[in-house]
C-alpha atoms as a PDB file:
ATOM      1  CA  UNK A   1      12.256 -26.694   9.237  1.00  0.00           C
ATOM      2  CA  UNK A   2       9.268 -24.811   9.114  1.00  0.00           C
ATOM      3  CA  UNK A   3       6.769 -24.883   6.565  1.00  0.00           C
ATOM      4  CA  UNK A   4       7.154 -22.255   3.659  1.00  0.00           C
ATOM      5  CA  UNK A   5       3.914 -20.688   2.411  1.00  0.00           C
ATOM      6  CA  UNK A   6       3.553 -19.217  -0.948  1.00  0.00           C
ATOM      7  CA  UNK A   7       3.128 -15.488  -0.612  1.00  0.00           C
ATOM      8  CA  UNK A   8       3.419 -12.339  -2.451  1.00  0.00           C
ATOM      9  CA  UNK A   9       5.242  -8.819  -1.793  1.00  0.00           C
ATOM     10  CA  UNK A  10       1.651  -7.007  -1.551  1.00  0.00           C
ATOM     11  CA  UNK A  11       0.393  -9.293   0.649  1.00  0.00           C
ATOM     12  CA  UNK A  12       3.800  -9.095   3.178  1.00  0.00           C
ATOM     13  CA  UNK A  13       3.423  -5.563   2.656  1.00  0.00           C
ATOM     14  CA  UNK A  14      -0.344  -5.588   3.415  1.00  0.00           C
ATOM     15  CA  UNK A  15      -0.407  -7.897   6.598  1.00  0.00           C
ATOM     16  CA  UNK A  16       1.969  -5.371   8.231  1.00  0.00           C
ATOM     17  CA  UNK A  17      -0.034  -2.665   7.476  1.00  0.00           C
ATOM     18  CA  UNK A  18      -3.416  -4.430   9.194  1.00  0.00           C
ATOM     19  CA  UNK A  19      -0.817  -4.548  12.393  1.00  0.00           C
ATOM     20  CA  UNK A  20       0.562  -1.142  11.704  1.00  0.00           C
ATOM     21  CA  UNK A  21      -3.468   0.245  11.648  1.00  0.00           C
ATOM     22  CA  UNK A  22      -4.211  -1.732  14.582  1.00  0.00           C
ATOM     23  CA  UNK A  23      -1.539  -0.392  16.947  1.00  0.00           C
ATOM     24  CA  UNK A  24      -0.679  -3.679  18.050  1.00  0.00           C
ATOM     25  CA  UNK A  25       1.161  -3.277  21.643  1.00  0.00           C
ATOM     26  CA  UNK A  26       4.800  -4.647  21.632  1.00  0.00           C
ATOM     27  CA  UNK A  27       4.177  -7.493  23.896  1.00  0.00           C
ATOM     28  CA  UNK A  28       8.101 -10.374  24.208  1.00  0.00           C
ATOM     29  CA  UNK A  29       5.466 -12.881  25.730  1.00  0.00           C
ATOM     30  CA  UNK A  30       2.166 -11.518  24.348  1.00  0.00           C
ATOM     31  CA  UNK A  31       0.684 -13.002  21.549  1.00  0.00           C
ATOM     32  CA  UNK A  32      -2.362 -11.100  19.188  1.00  0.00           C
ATOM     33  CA  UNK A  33      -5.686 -12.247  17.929  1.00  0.00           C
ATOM     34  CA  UNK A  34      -4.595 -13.825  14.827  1.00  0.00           C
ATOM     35  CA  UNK A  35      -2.107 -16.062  17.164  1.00  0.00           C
ATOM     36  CA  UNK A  36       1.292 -14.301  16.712  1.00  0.00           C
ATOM     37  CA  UNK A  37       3.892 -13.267  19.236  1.00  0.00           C
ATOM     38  CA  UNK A  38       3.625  -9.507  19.448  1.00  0.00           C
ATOM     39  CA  UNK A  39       7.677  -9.088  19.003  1.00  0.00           C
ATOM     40  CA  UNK A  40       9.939  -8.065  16.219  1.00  0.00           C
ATOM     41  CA  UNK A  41      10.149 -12.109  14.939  1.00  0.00           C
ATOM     42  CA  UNK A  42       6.461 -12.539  15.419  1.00  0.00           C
ATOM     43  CA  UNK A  43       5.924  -9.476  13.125  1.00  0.00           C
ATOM     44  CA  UNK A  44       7.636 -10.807  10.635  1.00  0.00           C
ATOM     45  CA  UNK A  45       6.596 -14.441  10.785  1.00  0.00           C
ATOM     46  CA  UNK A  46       2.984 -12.800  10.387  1.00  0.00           C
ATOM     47  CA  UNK A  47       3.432 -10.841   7.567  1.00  0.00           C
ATOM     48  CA  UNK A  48       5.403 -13.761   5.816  1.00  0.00           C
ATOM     49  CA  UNK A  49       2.186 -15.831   7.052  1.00  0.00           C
ATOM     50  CA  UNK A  50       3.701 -17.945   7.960  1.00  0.00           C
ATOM     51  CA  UNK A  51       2.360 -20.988  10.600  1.00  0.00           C
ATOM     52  CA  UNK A  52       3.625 -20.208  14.222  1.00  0.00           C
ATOM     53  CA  UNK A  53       6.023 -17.385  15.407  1.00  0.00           C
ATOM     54  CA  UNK A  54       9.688 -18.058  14.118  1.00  0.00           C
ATOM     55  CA  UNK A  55      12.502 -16.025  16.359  1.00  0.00           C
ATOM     56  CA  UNK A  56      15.491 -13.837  14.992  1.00  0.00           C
ATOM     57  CA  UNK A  57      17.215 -17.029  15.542  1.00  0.00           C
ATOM     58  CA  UNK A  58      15.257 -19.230  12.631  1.00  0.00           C
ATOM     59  CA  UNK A  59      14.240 -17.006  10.337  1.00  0.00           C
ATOM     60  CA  UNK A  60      17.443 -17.575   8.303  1.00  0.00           C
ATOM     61  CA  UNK A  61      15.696 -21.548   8.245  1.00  0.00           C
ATOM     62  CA  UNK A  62      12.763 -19.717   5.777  1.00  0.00           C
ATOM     63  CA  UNK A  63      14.931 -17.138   3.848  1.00  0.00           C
ATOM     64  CA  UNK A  64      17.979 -16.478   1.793  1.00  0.00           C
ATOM     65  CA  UNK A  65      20.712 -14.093   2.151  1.00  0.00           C
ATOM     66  CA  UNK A  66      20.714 -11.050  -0.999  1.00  0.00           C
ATOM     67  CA  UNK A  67      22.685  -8.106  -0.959  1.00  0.00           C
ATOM     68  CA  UNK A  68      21.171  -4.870  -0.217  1.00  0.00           C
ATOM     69  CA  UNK A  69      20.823  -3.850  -3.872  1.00  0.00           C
ATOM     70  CA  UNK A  70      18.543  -6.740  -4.035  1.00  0.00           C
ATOM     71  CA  UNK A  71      16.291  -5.506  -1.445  1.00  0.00           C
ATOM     72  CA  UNK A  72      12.562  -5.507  -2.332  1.00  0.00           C
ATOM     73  CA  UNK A  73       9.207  -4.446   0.016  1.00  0.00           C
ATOM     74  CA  UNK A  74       8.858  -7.830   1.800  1.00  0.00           C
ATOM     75  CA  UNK A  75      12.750  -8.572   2.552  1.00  0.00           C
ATOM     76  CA  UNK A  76      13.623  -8.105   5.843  1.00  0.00           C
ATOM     77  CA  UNK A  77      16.911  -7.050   7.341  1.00  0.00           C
ATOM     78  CA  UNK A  78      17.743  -9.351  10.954  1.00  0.00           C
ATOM     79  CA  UNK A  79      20.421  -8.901  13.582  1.00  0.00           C
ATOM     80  CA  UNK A  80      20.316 -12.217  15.344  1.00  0.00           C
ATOM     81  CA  UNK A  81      22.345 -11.372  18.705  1.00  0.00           C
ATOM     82  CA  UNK A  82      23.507 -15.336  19.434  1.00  0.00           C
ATOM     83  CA  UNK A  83      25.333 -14.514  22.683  1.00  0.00           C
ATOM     84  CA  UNK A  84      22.109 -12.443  24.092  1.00  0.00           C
ATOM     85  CA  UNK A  85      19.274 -13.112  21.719  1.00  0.00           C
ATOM     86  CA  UNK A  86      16.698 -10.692  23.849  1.00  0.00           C
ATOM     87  CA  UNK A  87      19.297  -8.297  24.169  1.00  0.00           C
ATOM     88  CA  UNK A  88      20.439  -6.680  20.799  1.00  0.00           C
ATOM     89  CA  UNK A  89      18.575  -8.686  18.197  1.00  0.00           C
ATOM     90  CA  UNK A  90      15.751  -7.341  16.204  1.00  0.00           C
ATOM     91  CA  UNK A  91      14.272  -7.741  12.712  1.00  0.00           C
ATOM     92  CA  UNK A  92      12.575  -5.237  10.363  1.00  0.00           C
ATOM     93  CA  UNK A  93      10.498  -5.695   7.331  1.00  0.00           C
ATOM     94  CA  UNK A  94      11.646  -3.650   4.406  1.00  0.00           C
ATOM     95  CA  UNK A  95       9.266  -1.435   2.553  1.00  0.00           C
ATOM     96  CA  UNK A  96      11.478   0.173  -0.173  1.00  0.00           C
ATOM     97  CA  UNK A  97      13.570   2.751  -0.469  1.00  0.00           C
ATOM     98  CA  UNK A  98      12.427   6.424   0.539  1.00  0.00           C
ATOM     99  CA  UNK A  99      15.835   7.943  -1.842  1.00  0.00           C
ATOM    100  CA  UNK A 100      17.378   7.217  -4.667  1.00  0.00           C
ATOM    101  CA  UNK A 101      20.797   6.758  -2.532  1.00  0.00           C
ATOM    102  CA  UNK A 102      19.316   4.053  -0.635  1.00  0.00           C
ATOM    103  CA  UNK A 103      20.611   5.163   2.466  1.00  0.00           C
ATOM    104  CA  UNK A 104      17.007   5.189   3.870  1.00  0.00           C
ATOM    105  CA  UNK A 105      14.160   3.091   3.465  1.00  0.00           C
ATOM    106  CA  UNK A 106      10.505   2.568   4.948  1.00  0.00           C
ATOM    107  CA  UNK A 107      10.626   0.045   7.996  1.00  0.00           C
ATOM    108  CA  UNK A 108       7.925  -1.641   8.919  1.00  0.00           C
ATOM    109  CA  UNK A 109       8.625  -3.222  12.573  1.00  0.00           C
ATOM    110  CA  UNK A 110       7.178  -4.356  15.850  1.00  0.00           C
ATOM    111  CA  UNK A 111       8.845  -1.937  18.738  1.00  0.00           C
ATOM    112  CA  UNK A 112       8.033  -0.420  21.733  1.00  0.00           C
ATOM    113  CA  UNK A 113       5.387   0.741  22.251  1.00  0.00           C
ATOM    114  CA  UNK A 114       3.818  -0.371  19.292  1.00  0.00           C
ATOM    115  CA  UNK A 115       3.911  -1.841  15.625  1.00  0.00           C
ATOM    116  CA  UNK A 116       5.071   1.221  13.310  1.00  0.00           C
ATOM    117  CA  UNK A 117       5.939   1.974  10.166  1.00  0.00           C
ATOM    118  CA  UNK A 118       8.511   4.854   9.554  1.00  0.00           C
ATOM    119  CA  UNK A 119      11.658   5.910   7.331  1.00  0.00           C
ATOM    120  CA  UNK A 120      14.598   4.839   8.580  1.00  0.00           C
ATOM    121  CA  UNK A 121      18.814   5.025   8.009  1.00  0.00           C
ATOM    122  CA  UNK A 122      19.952   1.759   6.447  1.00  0.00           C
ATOM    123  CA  UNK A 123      20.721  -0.539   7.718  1.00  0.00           C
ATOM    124  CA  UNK A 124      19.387   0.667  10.984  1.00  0.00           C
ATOM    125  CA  UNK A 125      19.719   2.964  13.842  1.00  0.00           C
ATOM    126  CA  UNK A 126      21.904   0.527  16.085  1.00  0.00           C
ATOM    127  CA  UNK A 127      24.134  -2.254  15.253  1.00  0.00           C
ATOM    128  CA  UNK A 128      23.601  -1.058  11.747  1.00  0.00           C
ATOM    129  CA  UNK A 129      26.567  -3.128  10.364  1.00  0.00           C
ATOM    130  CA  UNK A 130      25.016  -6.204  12.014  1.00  0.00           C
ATOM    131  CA  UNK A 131      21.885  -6.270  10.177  1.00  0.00           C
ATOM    132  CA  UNK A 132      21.742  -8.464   6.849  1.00  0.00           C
ATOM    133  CA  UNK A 133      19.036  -8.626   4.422  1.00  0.00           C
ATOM    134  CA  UNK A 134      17.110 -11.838   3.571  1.00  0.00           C
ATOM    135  CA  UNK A 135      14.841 -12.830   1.236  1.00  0.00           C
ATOM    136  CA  UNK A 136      11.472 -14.689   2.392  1.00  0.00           C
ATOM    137  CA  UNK A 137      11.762 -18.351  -0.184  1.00  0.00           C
ATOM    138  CA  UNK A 138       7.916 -18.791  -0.401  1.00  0.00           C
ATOM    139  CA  UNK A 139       7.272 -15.465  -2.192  1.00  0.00           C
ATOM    140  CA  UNK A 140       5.842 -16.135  -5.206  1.00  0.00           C
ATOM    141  CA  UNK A 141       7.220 -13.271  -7.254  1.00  0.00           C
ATOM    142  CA  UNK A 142      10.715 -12.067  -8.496  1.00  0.00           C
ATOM    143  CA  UNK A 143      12.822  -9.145  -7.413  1.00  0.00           C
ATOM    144  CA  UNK A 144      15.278  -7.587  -8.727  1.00  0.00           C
ATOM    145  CA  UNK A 145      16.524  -4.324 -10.241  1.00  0.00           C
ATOM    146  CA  UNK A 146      13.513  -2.271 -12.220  1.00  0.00           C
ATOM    147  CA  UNK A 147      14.799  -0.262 -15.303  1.00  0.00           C
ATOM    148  CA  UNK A 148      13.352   3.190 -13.675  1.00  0.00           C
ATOM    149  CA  UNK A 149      15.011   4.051 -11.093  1.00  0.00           C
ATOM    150  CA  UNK A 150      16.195   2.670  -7.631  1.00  0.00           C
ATOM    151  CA  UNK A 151      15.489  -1.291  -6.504  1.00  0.00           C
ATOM    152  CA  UNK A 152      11.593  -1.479  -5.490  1.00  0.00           C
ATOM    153  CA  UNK A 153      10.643   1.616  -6.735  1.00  0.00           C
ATOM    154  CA  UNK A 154       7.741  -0.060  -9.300  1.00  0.00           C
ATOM    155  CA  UNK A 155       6.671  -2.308  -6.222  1.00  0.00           C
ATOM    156  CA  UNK A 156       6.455   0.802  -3.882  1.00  0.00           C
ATOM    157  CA  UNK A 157       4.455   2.795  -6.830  1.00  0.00           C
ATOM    158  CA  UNK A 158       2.127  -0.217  -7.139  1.00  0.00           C
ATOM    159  CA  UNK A 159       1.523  -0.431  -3.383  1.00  0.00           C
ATOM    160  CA  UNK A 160       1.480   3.240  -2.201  1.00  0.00           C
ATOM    161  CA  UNK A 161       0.041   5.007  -5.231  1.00  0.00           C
END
């Protein structure tokens, strides 16, 4: 398995934002300067930090399943297609919730044409039903519900405000 880096949710939350400034092109076979694959799975393996590129496919191999109301910035939520893995799967990096509903939330993800961040139906716009949330196992933090309010509204306030 691969190795699994201590990290925090600011720092997930700031190493997409460095790709997010940076435009970076959407690029299957491309990788960028700091050595990751410019797709969906490379996104989130850099942001997680952690050593090489995983794929939809083996990010489950550095993560746990939680529900959705344990969703904090730094979780992602990953439709692995088996059958057709570059056809159908994708993986987005959650950034909290944008309503106190939680039927939206800010998703930061590596697309076409280019790394964006942007508010987004849960679970997603296709294949919604399909896409699970995980937990990254080297962050070095809790989650959890905050007394105020909906799940990863304190960590939104203290990245955002």
């Amino acid at each position: 398995p691969p190795a699994v880096p201590s990290t925090t949710r600011e720092a997930i939350i700031g190493r997409a934002e460095e790709w997010i400034r940076a435009k970076v092109p959407y690029a299957m076979s491309g990788y960028w300067s700091d050595g990751y694959r410019q797709d969906c799975s490379g996104f989130v393996s850099m942001a997680w930090n952690l050593d090489r590129s995983e794929w939809t496919g083996s990010l489950t191999s550095v993560a746990e399943r939680i529900s959705k109301d344990q969703l904090e910035p730094g979780d992602i939520l990953l439709f692995h297609n088996a059958k057709d893995p570059e056809n159908g799967s994708h993986v987005t990096l959650f950034g909290g919730w944008t309503d106190s509903s939680r039927t939206r939330y800010t998703a930061y993800e590596q697309t076409r044409p280019a790394a964006r961040k942007q508010a987004t139906p849960y679970a997603y716009w296709t294949n919604s039903a399909q896409f699970l949330p995980y937990r990254y196992r080297g962050l070095a933090e809790g989650g959890g519900r905050h007394a105020d309010g909906y799940p990863g509204r304190e960590t939104w306030r203290r990245l955002f405000s």
